[in-house]
Protein backbone atom coordinates (compact mmCIF):
# COMPACT_ATOMS: atom_id res chain seq x y z
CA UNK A 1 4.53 -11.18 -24.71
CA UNK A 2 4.76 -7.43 -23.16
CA UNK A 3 7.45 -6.68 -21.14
CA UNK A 4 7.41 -5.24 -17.52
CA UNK A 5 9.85 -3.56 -15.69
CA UNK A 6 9.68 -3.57 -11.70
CA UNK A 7 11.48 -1.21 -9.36
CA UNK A 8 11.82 -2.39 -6.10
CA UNK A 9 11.17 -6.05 -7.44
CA UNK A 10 12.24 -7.81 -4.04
CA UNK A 11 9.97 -5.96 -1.38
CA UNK A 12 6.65 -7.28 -0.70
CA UNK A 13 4.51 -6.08 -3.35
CA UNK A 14 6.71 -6.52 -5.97
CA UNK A 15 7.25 -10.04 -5.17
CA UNK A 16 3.42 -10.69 -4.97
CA UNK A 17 3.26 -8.78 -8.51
CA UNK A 18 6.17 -10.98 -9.71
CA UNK A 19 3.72 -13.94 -8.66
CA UNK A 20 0.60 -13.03 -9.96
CA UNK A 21 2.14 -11.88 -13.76
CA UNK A 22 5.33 -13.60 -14.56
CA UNK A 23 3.90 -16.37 -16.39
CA UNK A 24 1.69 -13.69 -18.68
CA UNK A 25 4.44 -11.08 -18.98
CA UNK A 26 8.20 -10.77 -19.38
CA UNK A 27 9.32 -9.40 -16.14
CA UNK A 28 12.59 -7.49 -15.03
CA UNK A 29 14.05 -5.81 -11.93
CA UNK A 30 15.29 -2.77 -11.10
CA UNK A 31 16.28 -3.19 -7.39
CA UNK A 32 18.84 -2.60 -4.57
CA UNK A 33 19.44 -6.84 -3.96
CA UNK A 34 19.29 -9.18 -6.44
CA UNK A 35 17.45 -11.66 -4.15
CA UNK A 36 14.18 -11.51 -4.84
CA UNK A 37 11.90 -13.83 -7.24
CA UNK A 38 13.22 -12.51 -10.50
CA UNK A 39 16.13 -14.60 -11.86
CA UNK A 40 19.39 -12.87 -11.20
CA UNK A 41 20.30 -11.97 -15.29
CA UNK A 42 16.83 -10.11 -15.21
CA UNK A 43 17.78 -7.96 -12.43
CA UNK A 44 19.61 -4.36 -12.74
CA UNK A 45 21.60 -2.01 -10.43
CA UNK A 46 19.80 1.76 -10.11
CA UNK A 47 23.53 2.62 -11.50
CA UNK A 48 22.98 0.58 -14.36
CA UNK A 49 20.03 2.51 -16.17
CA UNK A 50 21.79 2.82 -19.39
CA UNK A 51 22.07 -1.00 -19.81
CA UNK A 52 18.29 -1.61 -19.45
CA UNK A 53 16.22 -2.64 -22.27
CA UNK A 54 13.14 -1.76 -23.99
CA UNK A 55 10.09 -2.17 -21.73
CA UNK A 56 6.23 -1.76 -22.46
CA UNK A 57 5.66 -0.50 -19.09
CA UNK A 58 7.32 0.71 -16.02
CA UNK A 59 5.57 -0.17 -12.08
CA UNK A 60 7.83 1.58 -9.74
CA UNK A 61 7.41 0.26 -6.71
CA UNK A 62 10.36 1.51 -4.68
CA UNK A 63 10.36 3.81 -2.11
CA UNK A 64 11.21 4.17 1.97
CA UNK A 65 8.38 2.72 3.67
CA UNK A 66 6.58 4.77 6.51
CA UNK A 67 8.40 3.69 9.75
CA UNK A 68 5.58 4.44 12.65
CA UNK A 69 8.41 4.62 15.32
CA UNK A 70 9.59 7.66 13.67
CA UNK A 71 13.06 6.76 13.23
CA UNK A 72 13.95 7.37 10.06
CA UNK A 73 16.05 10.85 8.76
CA UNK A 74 13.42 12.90 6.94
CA UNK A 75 16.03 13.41 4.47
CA UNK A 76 15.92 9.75 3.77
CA UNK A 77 12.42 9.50 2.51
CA UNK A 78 12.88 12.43 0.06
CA UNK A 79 16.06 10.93 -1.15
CA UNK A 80 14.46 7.60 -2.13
CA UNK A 81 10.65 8.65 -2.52
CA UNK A 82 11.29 11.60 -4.45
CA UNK A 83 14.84 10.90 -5.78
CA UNK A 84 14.47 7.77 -7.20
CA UNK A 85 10.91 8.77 -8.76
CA UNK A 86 12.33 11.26 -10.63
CA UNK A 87 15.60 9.46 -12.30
CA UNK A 88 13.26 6.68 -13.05
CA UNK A 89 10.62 8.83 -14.44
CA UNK A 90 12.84 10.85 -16.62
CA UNK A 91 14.02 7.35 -18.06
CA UNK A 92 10.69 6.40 -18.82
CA UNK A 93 10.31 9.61 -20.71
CA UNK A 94 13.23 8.92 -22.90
CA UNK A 95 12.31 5.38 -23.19
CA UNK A 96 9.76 3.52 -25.64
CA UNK A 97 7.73 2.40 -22.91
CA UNK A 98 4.16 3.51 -23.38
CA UNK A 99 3.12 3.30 -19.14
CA UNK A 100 4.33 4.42 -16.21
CA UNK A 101 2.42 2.84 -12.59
CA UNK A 102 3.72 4.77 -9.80
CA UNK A 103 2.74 3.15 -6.45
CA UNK A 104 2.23 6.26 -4.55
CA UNK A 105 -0.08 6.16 -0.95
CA UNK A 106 -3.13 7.75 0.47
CA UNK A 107 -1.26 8.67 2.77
CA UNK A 108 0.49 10.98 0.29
CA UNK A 109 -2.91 12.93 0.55
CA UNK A 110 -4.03 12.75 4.59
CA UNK A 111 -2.86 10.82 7.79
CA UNK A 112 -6.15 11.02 9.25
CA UNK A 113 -9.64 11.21 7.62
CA UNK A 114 -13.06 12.26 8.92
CA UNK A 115 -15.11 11.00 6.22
CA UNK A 116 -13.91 9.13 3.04
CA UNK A 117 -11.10 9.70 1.09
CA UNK A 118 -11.20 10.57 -2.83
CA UNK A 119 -9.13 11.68 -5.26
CA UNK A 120 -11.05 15.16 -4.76
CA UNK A 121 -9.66 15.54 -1.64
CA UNK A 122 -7.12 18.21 -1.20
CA UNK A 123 -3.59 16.52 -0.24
CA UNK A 124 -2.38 17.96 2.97
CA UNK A 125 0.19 15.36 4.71
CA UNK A 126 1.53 15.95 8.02
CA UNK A 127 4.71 13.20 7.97
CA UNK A 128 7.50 13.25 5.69
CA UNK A 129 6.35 9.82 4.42
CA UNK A 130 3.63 11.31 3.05
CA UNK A 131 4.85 14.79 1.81
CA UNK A 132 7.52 12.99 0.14
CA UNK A 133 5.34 10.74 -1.85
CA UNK A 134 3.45 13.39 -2.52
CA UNK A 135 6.05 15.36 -4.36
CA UNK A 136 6.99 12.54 -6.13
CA UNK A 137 3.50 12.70 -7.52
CA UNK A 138 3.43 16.68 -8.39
CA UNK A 139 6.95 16.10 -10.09
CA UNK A 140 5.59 13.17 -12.27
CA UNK A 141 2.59 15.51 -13.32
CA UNK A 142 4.92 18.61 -13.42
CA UNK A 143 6.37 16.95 -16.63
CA UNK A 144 4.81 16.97 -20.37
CA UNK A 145 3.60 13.59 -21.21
CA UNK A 146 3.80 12.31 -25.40
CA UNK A 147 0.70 11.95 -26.88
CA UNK A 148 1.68 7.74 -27.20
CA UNK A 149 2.39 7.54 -23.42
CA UNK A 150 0.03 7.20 -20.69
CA UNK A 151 0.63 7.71 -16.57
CA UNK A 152 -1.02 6.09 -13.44
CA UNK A 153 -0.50 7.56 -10.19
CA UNK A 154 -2.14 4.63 -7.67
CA UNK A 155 -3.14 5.40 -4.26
CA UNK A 156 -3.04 2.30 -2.22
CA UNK A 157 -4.72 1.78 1.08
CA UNK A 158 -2.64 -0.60 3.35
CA UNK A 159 -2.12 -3.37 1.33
CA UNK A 160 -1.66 -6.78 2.52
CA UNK A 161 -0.95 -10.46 1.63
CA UNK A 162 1.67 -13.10 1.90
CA UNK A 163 4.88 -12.03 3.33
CA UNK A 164 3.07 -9.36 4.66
CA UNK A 165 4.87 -7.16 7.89
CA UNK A 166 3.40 -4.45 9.63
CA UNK A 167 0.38 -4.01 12.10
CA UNK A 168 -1.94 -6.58 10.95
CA UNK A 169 1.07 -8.98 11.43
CA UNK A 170 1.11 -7.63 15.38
CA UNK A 171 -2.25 -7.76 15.97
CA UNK A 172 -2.16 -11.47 14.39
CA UNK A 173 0.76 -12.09 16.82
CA UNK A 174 -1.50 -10.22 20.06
CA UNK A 175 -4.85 -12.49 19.27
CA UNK A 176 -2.75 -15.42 18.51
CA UNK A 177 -1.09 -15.40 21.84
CA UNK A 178 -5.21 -15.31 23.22
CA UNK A 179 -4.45 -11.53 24.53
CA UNK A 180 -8.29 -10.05 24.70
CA UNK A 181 -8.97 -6.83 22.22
CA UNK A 182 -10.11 -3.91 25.14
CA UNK A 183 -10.88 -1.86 22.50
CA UNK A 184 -14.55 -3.19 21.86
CA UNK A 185 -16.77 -0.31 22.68
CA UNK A 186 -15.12 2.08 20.25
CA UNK A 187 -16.76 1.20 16.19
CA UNK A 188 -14.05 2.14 13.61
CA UNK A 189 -14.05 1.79 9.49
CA UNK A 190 -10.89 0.91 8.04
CA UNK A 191 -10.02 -0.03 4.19
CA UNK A 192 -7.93 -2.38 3.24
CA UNK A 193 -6.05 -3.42 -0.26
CA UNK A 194 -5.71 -7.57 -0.91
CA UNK A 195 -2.98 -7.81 -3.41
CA UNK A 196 -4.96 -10.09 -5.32
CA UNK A 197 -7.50 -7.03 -6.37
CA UNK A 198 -3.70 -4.68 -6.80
CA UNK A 199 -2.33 -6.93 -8.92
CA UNK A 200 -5.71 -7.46 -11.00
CA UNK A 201 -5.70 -3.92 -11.22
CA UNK A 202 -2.44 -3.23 -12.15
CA UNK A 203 -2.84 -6.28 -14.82
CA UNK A 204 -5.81 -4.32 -16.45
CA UNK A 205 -3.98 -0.96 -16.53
CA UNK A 206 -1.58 -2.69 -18.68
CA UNK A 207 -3.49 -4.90 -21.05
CA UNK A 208 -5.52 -2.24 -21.47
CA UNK A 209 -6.43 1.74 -22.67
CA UNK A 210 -7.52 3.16 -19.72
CA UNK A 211 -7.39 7.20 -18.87
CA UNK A 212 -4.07 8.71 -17.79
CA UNK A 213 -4.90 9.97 -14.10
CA UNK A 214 -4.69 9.35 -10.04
CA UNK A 215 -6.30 6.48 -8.93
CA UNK A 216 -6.74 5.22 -5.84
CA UNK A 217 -6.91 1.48 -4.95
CA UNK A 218 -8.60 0.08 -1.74
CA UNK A 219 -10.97 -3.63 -1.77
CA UNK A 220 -14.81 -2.48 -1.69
CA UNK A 221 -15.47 -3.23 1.82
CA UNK A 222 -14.34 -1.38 5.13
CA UNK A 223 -13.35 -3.40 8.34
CA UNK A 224 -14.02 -2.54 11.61
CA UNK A 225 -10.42 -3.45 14.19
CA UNK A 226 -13.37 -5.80 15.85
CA UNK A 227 -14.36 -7.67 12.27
CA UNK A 228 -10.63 -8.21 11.67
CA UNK A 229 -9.73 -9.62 15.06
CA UNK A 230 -13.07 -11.70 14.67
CA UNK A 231 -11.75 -12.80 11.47
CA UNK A 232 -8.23 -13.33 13.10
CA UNK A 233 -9.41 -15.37 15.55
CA UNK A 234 -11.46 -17.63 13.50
CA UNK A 235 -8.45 -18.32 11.65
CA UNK A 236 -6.83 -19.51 14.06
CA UNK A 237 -9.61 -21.49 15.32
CA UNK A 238 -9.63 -19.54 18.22
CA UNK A 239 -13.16 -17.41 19.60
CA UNK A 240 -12.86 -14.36 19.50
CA UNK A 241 -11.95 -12.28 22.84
CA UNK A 242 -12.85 -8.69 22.76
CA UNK A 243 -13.54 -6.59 25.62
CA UNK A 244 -15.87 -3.77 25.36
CA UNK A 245 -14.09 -1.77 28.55
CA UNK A 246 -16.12 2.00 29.04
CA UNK A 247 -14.42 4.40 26.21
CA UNK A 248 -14.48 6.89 29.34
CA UNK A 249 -12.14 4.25 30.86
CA UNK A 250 -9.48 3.50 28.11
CA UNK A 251 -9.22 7.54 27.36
CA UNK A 252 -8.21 8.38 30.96
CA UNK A 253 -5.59 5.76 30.69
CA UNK A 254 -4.51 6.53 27.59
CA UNK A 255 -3.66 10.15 29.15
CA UNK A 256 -2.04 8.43 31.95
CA UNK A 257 0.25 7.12 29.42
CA UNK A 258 0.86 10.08 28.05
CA UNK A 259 2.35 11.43 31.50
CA UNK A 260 4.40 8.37 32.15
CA UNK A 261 5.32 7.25 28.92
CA UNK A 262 3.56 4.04 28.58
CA UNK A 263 2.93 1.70 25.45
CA UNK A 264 -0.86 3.11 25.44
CA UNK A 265 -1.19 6.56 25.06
CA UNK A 266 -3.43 9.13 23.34
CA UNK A 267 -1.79 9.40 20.34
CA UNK A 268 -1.79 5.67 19.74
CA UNK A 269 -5.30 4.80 21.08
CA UNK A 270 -6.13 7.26 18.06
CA UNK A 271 -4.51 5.40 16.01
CA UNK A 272 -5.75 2.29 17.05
CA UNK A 273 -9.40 3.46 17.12
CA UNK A 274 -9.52 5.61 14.26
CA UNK A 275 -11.40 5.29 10.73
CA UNK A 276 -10.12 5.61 7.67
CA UNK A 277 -11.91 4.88 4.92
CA UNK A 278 -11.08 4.75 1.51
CA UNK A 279 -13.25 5.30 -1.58
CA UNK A 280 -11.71 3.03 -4.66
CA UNK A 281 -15.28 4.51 -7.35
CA UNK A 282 -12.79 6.20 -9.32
CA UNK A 283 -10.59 3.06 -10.61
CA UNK A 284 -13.73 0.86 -10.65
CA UNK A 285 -15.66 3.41 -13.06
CA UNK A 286 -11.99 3.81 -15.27
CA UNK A 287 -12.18 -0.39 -15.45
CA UNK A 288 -15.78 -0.49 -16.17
CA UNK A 289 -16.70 -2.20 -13.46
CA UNK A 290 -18.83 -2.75 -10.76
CA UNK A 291 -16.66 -4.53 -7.91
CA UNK A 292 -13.27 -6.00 -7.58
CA UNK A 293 -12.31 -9.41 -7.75
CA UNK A 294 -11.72 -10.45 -4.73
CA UNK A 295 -13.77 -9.41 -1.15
CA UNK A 296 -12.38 -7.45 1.89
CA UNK A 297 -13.05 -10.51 3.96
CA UNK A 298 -12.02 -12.64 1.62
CA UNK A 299 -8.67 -11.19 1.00
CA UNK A 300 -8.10 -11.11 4.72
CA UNK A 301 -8.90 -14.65 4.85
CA UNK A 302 -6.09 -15.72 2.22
CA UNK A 303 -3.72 -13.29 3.70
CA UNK A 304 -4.62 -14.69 7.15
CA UNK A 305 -3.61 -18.02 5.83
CA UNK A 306 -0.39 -17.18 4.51
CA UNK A 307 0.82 -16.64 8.52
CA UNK A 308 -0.07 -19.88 9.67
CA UNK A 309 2.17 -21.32 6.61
């Protein structure tokens, strides 16, 4: 049985990874709590590198999430995005472990996008989120690599599934409570990542010899905000209520907001409203295959489920 070691083991995704591959795979923590699904013996300290032991692969999942209030001390991100990546990188590199899964972000490359994203695209992020995951990248492929050892820098779109927090959980909450969607008339694209197609990926890249490279990682369908409150909705038995208010209309407030400071404003009807769309061709042709396990609506659906629990 191959041996795993996951940093950041209690957050969200590794717990869902914890899930999905304990039961094939020996599986240990490297972590900040010892509360997550991992028994307690199996977990480690990041002060307590020297007492680890031999691992066939490394996912490092830890890092400071993006905060979208814009709260957070820059400083902080590159301290834990970049500063843990690095002492946990070099480790691997004196270790016997043959891979190394970083869980970078596409955000790492560009906070908005005007056509798809790809791998090709030239990185460019605005926030220090995403600068700081990106330098975590250029340090990991700043360093030589042994012939034996073998390095995947993943992408993700926003990924989701149970114990999920973050925007799809408030807009969940906003159709839940029957508030109508005014946002109708205005068509976005949006990728998603269902942890079920992550952790199938991140399966494969262990079991098996795939290319050394940046991947990114996305389910093979885009979402409009109007499919997924649809699909909201219909979870919750509910019909759908979405208004399709004159785009003329919800700009001029939104710049209204702007001058008084009020929850809708330009800068988040863009966000709202915007696409961003996420090509995932790369990993698929690396895998050798033609589409992911699991559906974008389908994904959404389990996830979906998972909040009514």
């Amino acid at each position: 049985m191959k041996s795993l070691l996951l940093t950041g083991a209690s957050g969200f995704v590794g717990s869902n990874l914890y899930d999905a591959l304990h039961q094939d795979f020996e599986i240990n923590g490297l972590d900040i709590t010892k509360s997550g699904k991992i028994p307690v013996e199996r977990v480690f300290g990041w002060d307590e590198l020297d007492l680890l032991p031999e691992f066939d692969a490394i996912i490092h999942l830890a890092g400071k999430a993006h905060d979208t209030s814009d709260t957070t001390n820059e400083k902080e991100y590159f301290d834990v995005n970049l500063g843990l990546t690095k002492k946990i990188f070099n480790h691997f590199l004196d270790s016997t472990a043959a891979k190394f899964i970083f869980f970078s972000s596409v955000k790492a490359v560009a906070d908005s996008v005007d056509e798809i994203l790809t791998e090709y695209t030239v990185p460019n992020p605005k926030t220090a989120y995403g600068r700081s995951k990106l330098e975590a990248e250029q340090y990991i492929l700043s360093k030589s690599l042994p012939a034996h050892k073998s390095v995947y820098i993943l992408r993700p779109c926003m990924i989701h599934g149970p114990g999920n927090k973050g925007n799809l959980n408030l807009l969940y909450k906003v159709v839940k409570k029957g508030i109508p969607w005014p946002l109708g008339a205005f068509e976005n694209r949006r990728s998603f990542a269902s942890i079920g197609n992550v952790s199938n990926v991140v399966r494969r890249l262990v079991e098996e010899h795939v290319p050394s490279g940046i991947y990114q990682l996305g389910d093979d369908e885009s979402l409009s905000t109007n499919e997924l409150v649809t699909l909201i909705a219909e979870s919750l038995d509910k019909k759908p209520s979405i208004w399709n208010l004159p785009k003329g209309l919800i700009v001029s407030l939104a710049e209204i907001g702007d001058l008084l400071h009020l929850p809708l404003n330009s800068e988040r009807l863009k966000k709202l409203t915007e696409s961003y769309v996420v090509s995932n061709k790369r990993i698929k042709d690396a895998l050798a295959i033609d589409r992911l396990p699991i559906s974008s609506v389908e994904g959404l659906k389990q996830t979906l489920k998972s909040f009514s629990g």
